[in-house]
Structures are given as structure tokens and as C-alpha cells.
N, C-alpha and C. Protein backbone atom coordinates (compact mmCIF):
# COMPACT_ATOMS: atom_id res chain seq x y z
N UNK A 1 0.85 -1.17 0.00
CA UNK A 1 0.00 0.00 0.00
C UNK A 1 0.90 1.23 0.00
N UNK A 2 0.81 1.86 -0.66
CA UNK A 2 1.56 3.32 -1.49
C UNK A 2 0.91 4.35 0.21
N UNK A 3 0.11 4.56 0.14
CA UNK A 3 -0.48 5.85 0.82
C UNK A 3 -0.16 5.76 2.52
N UNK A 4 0.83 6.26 3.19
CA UNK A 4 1.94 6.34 4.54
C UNK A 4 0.46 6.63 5.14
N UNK A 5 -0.22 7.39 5.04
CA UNK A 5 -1.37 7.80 6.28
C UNK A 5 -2.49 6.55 6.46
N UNK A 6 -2.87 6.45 4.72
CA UNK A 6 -3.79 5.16 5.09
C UNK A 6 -3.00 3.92 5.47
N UNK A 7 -2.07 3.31 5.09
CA UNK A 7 -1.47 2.61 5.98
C UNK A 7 -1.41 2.63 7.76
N UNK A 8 -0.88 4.20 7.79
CA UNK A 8 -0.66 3.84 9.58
C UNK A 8 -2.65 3.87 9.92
N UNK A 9 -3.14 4.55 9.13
CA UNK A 9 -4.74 4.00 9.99
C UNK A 9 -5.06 2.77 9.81
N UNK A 10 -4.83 2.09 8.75
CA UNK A 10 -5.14 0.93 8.85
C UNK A 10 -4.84 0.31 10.34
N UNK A 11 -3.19 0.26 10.67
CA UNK A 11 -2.78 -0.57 11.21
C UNK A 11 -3.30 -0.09 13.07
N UNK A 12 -3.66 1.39 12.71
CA UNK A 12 -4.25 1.49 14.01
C UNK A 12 -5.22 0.75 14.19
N UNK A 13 -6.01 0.83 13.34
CA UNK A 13 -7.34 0.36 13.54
C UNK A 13 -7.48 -1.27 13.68
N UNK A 14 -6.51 -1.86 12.82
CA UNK A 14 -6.38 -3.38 12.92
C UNK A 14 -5.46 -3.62 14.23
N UNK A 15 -5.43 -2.56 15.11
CA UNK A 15 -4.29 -2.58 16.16
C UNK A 15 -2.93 -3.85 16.40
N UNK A 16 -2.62 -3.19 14.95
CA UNK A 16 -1.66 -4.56 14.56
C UNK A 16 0.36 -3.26 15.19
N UNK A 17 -0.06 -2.13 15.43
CA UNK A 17 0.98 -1.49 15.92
C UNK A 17 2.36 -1.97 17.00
N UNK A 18 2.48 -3.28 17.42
CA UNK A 18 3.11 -3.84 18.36
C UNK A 18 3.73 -4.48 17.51
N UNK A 19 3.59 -5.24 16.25
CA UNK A 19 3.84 -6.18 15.20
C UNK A 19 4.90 -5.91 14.99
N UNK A 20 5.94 -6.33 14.54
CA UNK A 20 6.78 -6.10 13.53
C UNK A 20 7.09 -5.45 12.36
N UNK A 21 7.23 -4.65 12.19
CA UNK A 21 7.24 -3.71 10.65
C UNK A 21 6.88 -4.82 9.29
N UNK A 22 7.51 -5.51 9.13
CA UNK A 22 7.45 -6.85 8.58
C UNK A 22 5.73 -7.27 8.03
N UNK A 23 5.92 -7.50 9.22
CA UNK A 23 4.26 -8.58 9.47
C UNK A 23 2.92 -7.13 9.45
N UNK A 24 3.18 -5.91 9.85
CA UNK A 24 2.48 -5.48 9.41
C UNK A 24 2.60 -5.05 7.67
N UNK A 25 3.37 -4.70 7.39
CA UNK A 25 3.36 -4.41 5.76
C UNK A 25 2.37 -6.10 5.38
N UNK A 26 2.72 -7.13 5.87
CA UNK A 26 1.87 -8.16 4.78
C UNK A 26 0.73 -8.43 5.34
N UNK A 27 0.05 -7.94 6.19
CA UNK A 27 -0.95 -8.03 6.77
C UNK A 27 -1.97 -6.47 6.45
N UNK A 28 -1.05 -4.81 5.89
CA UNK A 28 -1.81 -3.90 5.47
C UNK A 28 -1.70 -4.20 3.57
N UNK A 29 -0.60 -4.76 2.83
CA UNK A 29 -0.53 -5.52 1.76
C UNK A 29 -1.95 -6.35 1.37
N UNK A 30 -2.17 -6.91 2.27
CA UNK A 30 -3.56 -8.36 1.81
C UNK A 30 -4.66 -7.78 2.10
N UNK A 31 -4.84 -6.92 3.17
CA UNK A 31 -5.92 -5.54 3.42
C UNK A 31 -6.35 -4.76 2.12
N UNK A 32 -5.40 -4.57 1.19
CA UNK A 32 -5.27 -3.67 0.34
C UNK A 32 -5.58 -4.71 -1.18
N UNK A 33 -5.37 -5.44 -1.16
CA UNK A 33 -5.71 -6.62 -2.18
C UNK A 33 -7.27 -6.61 -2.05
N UNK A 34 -7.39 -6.93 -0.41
CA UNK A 34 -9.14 -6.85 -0.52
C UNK A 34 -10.15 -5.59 -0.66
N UNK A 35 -9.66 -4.37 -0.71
CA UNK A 35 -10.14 -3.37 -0.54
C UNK A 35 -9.59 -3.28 -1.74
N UNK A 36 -8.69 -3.43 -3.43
CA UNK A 36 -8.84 -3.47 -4.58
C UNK A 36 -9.51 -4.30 -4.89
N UNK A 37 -10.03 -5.64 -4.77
CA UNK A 37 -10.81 -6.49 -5.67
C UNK A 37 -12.28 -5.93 -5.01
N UNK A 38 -12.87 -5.49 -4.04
CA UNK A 38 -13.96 -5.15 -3.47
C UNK A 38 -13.83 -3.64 -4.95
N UNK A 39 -12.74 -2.50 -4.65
CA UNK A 39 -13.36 -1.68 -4.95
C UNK A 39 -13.52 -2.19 -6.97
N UNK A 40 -12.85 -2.92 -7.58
CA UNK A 40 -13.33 -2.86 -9.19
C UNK A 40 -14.31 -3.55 -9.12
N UNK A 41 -15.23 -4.70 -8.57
CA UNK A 41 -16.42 -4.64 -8.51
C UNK A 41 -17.49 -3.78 -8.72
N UNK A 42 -17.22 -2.56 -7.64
CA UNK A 42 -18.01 -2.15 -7.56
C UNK A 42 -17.57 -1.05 -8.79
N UNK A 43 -16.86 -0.72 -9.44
CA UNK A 43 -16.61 -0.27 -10.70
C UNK A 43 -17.03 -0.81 -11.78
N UNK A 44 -16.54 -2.09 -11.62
CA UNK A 44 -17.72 -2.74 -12.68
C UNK A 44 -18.84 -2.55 -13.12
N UNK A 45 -19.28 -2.42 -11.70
CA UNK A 45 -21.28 -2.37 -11.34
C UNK A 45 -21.46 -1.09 -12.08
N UNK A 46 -20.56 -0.01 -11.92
CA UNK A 46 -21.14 1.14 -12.59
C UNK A 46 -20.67 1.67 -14.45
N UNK A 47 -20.16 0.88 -14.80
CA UNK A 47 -19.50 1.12 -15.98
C UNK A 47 -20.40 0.43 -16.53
N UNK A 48 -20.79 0.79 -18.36
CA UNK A 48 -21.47 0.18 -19.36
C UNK A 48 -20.95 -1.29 -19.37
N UNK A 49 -21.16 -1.63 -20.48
CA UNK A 49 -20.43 -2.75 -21.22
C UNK A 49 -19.47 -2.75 -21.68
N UNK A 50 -19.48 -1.46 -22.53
CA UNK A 50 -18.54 -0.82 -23.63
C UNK A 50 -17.16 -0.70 -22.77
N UNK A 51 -17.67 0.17 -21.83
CA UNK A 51 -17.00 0.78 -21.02
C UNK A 51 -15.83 -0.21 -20.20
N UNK A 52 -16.60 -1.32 -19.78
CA UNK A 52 -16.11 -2.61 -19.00
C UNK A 52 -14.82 -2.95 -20.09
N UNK A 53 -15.52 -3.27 -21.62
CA UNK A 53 -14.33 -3.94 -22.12
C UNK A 53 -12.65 -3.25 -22.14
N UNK A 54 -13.39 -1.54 -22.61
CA UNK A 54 -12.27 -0.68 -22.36
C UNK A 54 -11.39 -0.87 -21.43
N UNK A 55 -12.05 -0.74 -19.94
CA UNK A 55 -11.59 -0.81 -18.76
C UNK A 55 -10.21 -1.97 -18.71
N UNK A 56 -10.86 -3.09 -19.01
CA UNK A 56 -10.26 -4.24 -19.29
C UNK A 56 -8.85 -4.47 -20.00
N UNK A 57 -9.27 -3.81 -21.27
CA UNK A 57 -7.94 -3.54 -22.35
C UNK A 57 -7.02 -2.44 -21.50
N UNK A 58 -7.18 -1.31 -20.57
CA UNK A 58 -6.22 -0.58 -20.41
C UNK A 58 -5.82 -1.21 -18.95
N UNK A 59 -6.51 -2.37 -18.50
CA UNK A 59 -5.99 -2.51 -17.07
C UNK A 59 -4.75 -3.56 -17.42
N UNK A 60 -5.18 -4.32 -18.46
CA UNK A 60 -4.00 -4.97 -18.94
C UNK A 60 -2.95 -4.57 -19.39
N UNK A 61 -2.90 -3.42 -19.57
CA UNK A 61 -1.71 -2.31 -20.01
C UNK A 61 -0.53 -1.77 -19.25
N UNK A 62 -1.26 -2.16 -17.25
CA UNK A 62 -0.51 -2.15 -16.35
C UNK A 62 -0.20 -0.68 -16.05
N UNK A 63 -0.60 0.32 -17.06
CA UNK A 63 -0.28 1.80 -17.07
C UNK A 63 -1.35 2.40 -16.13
N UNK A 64 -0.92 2.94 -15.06
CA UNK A 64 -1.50 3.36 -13.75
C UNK A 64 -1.76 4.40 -14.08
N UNK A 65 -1.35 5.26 -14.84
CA UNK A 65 -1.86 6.72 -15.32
C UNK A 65 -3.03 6.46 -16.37
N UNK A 66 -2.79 6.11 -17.06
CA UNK A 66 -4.25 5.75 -18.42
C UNK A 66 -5.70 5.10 -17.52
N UNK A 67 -5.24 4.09 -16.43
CA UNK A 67 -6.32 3.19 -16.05
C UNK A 67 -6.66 4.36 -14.50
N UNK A 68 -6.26 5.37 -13.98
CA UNK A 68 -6.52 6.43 -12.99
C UNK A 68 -7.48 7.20 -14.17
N UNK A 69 -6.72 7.80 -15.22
CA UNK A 69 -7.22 8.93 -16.08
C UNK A 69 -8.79 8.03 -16.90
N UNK A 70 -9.07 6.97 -17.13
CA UNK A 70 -10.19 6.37 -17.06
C UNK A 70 -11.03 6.12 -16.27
N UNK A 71 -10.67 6.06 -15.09
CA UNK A 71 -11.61 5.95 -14.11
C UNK A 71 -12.12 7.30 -13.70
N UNK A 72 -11.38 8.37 -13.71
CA UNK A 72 -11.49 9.69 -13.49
C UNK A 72 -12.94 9.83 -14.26
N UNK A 73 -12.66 9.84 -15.81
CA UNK A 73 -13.80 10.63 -16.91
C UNK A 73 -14.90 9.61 -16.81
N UNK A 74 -14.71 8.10 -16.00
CA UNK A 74 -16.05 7.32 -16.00
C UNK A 74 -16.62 6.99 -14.52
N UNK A 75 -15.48 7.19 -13.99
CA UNK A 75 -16.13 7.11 -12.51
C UNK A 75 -16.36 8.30 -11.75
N UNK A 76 -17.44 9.27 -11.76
CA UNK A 76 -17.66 10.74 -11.24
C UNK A 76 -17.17 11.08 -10.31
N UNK A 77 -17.46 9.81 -9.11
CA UNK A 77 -17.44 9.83 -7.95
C UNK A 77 -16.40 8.50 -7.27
N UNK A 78 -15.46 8.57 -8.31
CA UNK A 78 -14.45 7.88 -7.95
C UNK A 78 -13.77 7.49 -6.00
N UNK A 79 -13.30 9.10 -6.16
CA UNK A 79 -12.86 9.03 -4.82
C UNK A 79 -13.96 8.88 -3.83
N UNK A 80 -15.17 9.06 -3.81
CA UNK A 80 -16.19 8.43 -2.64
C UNK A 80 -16.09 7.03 -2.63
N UNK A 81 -16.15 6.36 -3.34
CA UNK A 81 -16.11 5.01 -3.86
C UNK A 81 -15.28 3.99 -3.53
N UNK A 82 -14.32 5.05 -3.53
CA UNK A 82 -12.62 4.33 -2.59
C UNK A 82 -12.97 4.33 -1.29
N UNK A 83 -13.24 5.93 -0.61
CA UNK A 83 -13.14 5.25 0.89
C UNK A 83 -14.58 4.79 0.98
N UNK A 84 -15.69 4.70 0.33
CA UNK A 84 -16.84 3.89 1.07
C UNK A 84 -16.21 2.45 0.89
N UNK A 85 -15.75 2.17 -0.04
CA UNK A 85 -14.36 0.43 -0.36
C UNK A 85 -14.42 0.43 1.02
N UNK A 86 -13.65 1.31 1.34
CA UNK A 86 -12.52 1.29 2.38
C UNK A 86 -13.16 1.15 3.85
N UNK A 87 -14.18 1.95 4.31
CA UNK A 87 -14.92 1.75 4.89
C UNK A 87 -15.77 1.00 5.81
N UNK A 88 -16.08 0.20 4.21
CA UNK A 88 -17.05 -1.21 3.94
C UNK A 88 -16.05 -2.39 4.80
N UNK A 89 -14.71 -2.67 3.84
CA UNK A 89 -14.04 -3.36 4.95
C UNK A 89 -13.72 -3.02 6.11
N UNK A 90 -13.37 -2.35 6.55
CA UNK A 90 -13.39 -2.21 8.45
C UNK A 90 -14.27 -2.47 8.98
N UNK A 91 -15.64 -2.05 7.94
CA UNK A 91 -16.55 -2.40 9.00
C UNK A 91 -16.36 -3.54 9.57
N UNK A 92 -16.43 -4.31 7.94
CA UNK A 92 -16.46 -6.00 8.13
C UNK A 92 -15.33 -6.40 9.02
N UNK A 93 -14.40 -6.02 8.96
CA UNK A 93 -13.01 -6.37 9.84
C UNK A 93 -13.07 -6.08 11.74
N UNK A 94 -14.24 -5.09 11.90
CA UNK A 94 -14.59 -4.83 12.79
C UNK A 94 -15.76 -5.75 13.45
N UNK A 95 -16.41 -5.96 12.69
CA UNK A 95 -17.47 -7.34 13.08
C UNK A 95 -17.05 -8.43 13.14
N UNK A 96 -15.65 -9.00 12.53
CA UNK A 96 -15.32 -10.17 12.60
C UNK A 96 -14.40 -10.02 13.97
N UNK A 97 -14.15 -9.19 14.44
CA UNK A 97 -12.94 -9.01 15.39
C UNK A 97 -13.74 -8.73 16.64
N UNK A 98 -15.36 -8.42 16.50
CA UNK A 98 -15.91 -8.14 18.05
C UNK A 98 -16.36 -9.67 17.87
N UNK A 99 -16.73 -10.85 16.96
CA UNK A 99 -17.38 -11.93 17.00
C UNK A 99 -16.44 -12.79 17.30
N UNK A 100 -14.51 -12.37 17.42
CA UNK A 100 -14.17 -13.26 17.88
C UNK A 100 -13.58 -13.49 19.18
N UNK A 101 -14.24 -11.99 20.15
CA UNK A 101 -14.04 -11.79 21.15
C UNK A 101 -14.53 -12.71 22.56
């Protein structure tokens, strides 16, 4: 995970801060895997068809600027979208962590 702030909240919040530098990077790493496959879902959900295949052809392109600058002109509300992602899992991470109290 690129972003130093959302990282250290993550790890507050997963109160994984005692950990090892180590073990937290692969533990905010797999956080971040699930909070990308959650958020192109829900990108999916809002893109045409057309749009989907596009999506598709430039994600395979690996070019992080073209597949940002696409999501920009098709996703309005891009950045809400991320942290409701983002959100969404804690919640869930938060319900699984009071159920295993």
C-alpha cells in the first residue's frame, strides 16, 4: 500500500501497531488486495459494457496513469467510492474481530 497515512490508519485500527514492521506491511498488503478487488467490482457495477471492455484492455496495459485517467472521466465519484471500499471493509473487519471476542 503506497499511501503512509492510510497505511498507519489501517494498522491502528487493525491494532496490529506492536507487530513487527514486517508482518504489518503483509498483513496492510492483503488488506489492500481486498479493498482493490472489493473496490473494481463495484466499478464494474457502474460502468457500461462498452465501457467494461475498455476498462479491461487498459488494465492490462498495467499503465497506472491511463487506467486512474479512465476511471477519473467514467467514474464521477471515484474518490467516494474508494473510501466507502474502504470503509465497507473495516466495517467488516470490525465485526469479525468483536465476533471473535
Amino acid at each position: 500500500m503506497n499511501n503512509p497515512e492510510l497505511r498507519e490508519a489501517l494498522i491502528k485500527e487493525l491494532g496490529i501497531g506492536e507487530l513487527p514492521t514486517e508482518t504489518q506491511d503483509e498483513i496492510v498488503d492483503k488488506l489492500g488486495e481486498v479493498i482493490f478487488k472489493s473496490l473494481t467490482v463495484s466499478i464494474f457495477e457502474k460502468l457500461s459494457d462498452a465501457a467494461r471492455v475498455e476498462f479491461e484492455k487498459i488494465s492490462a496495459t498495467g499503465d497506472n496513469s491511463l487506467i486512474q485517467k479512465f476511471l477519473e472521466e467514467n467514474i464521477p465519484d471515484m474518490q467516494a467510492l474508494m473510501e466507502e471500499e474502504i470503509k465497507k471493509t473495516m466495517r467488516d473487519l470490525a465485526e469479525i474481530k468483536e465476533e471473535s471476542k
